[in-house]
N, C-alpha and C. Protein backbone atom coordinates (compact mmCIF):
# COMPACT_ATOMS: atom_id res chain seq x y z
N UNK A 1 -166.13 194.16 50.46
CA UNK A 1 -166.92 193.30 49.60
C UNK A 1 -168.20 194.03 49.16
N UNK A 2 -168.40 193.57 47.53
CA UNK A 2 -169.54 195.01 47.48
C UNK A 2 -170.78 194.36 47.87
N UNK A 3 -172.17 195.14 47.80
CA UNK A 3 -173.11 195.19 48.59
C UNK A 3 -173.31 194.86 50.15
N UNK A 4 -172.41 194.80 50.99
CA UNK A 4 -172.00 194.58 52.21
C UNK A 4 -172.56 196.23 52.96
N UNK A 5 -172.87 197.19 52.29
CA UNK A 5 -173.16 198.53 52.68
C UNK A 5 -174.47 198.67 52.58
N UNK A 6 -174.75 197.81 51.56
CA UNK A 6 -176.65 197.74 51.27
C UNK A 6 -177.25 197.00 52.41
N UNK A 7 -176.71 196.00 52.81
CA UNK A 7 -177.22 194.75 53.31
C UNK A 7 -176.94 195.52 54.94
N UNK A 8 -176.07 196.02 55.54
CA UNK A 8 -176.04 196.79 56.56
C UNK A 8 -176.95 198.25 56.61
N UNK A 9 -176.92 198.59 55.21
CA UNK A 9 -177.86 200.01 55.36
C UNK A 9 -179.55 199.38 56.00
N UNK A 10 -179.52 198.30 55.07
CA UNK A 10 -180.93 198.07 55.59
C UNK A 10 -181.50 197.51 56.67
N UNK A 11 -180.60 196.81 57.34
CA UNK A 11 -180.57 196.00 59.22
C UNK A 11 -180.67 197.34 59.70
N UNK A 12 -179.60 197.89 59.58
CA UNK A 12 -179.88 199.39 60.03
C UNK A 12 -181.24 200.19 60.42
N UNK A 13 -182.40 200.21 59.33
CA UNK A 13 -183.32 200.89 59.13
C UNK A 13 -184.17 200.60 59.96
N UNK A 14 -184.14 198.54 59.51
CA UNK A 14 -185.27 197.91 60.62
C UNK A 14 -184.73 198.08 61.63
N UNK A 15 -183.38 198.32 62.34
CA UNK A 15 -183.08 198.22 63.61
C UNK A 15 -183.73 199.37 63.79
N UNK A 16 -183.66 200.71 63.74
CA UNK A 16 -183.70 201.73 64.40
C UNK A 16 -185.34 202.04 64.51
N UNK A 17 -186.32 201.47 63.09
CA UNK A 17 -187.74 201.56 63.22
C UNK A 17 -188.08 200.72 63.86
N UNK A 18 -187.84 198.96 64.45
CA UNK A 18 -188.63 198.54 64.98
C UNK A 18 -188.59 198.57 66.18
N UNK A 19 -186.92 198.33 66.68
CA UNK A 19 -186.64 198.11 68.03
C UNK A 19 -186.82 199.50 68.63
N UNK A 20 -186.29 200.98 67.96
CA UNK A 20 -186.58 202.01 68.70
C UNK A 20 -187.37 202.79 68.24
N UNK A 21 -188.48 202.83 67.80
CA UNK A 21 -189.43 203.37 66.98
C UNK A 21 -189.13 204.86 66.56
N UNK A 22 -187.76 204.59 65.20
CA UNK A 22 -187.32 205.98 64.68
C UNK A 22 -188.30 206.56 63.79
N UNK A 23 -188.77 207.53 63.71
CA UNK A 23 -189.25 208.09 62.74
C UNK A 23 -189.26 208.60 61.52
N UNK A 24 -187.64 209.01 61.37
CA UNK A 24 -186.35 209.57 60.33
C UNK A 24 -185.21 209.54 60.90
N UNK A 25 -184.86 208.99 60.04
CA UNK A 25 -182.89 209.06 59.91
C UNK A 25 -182.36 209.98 59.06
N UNK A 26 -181.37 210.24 59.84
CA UNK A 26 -180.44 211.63 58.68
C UNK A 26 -179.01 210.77 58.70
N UNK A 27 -178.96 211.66 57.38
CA UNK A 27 -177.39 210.75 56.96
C UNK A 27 -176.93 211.95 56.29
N UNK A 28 -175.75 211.86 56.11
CA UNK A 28 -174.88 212.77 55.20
C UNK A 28 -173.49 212.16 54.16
N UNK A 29 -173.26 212.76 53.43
CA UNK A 29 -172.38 211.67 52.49
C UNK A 29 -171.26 213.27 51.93
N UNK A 30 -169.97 212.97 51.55
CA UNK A 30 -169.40 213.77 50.76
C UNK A 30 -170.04 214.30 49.46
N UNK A 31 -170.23 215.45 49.05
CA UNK A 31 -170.68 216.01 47.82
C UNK A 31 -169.78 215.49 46.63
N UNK A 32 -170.41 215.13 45.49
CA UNK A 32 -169.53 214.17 44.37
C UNK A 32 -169.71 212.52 44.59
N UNK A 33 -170.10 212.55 45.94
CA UNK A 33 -170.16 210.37 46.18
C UNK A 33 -171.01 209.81 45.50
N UNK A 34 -171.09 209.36 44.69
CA UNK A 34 -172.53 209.28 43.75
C UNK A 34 -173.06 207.70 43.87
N UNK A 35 -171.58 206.98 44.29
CA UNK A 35 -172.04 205.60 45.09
C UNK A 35 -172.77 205.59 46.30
N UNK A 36 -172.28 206.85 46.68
CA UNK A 36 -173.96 206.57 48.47
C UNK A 36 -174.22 207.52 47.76
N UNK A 37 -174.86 208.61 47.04
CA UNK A 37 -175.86 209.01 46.72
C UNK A 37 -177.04 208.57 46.52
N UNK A 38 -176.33 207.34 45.55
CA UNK A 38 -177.63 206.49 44.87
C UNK A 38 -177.83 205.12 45.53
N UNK A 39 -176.68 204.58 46.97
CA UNK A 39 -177.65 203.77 47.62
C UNK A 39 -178.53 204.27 48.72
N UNK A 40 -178.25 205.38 49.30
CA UNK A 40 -179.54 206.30 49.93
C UNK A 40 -180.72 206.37 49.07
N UNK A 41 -180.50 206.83 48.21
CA UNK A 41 -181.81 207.36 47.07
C UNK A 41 -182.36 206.15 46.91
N UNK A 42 -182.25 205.04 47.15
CA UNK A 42 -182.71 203.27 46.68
C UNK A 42 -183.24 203.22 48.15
N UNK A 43 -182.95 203.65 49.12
CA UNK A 43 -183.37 203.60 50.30
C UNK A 43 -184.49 204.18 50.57
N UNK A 44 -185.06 205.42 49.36
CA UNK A 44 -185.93 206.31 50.19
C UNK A 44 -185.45 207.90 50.91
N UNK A 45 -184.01 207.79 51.01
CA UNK A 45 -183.68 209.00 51.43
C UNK A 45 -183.86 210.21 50.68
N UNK A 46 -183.88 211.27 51.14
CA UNK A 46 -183.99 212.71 50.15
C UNK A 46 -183.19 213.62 50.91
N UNK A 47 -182.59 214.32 49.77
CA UNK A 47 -181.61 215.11 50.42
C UNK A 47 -182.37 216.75 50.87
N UNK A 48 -181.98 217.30 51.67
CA UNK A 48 -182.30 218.20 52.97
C UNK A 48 -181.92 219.40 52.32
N UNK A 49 -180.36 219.13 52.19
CA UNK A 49 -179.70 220.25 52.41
C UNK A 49 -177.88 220.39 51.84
N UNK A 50 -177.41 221.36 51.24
CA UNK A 50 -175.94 220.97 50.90
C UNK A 50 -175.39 222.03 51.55
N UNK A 51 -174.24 221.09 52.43
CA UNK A 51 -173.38 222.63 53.13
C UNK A 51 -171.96 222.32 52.38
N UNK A 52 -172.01 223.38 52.16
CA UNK A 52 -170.29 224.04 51.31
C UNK A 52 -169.69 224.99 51.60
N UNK A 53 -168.79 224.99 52.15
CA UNK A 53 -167.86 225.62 53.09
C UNK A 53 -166.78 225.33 53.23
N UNK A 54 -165.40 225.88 53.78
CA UNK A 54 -163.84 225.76 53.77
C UNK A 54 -163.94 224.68 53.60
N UNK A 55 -164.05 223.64 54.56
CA UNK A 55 -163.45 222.16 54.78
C UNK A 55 -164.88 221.22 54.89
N UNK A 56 -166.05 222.02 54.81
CA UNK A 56 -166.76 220.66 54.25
C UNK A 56 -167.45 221.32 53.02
N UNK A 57 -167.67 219.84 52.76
CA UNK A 57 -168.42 219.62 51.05
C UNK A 57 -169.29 218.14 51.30
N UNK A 58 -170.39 218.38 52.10
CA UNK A 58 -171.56 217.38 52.20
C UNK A 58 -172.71 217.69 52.24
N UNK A 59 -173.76 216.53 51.75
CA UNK A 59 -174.85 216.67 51.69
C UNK A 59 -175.37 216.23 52.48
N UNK A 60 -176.95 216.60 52.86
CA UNK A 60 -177.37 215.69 54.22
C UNK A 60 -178.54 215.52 53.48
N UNK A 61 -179.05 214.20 53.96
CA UNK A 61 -179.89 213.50 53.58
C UNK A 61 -181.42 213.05 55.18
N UNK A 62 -182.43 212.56 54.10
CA UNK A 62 -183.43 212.12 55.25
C UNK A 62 -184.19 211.68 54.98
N UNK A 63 -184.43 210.35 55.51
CA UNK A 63 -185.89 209.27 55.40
C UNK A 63 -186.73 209.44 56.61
N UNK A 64 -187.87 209.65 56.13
CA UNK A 64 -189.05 209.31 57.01
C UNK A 64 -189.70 207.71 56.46
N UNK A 65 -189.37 207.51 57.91
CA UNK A 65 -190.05 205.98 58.11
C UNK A 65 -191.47 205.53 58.34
């Protein structure tokens, strides 16, 4: 069901900043996903880093909270 990934990305965030006082989260997504590209990027995330190699093709991402 769509936005069901938004609405969990963001319980997510407050879970991990309030209850465990995260500082940054890293995430990574397949290179080409441009649907979590751009609900990370709505989040605040910024991407790090792209590894491309035999069998992977992802990006990693990171919010500071």
């Amino acid at each position: 069901s769509r936005g069901k990934g938004k609405e969990f990305l963001q319980l997510l965030i407050c879970v991990l900043s309030n209850e465990y006082s995260a500082k940054v989260i890293t995430t990574t997504y397949v290179y080409g996903n441009t649907v979590a590209k751009n609900l990370y990027e709505k989040f605040g995330f910024i991407q790090t880093d792209v590894v491309n190699e035999n069998d992977i093709h992802e990006v990693n991402m990171k919010l500071f909270l």
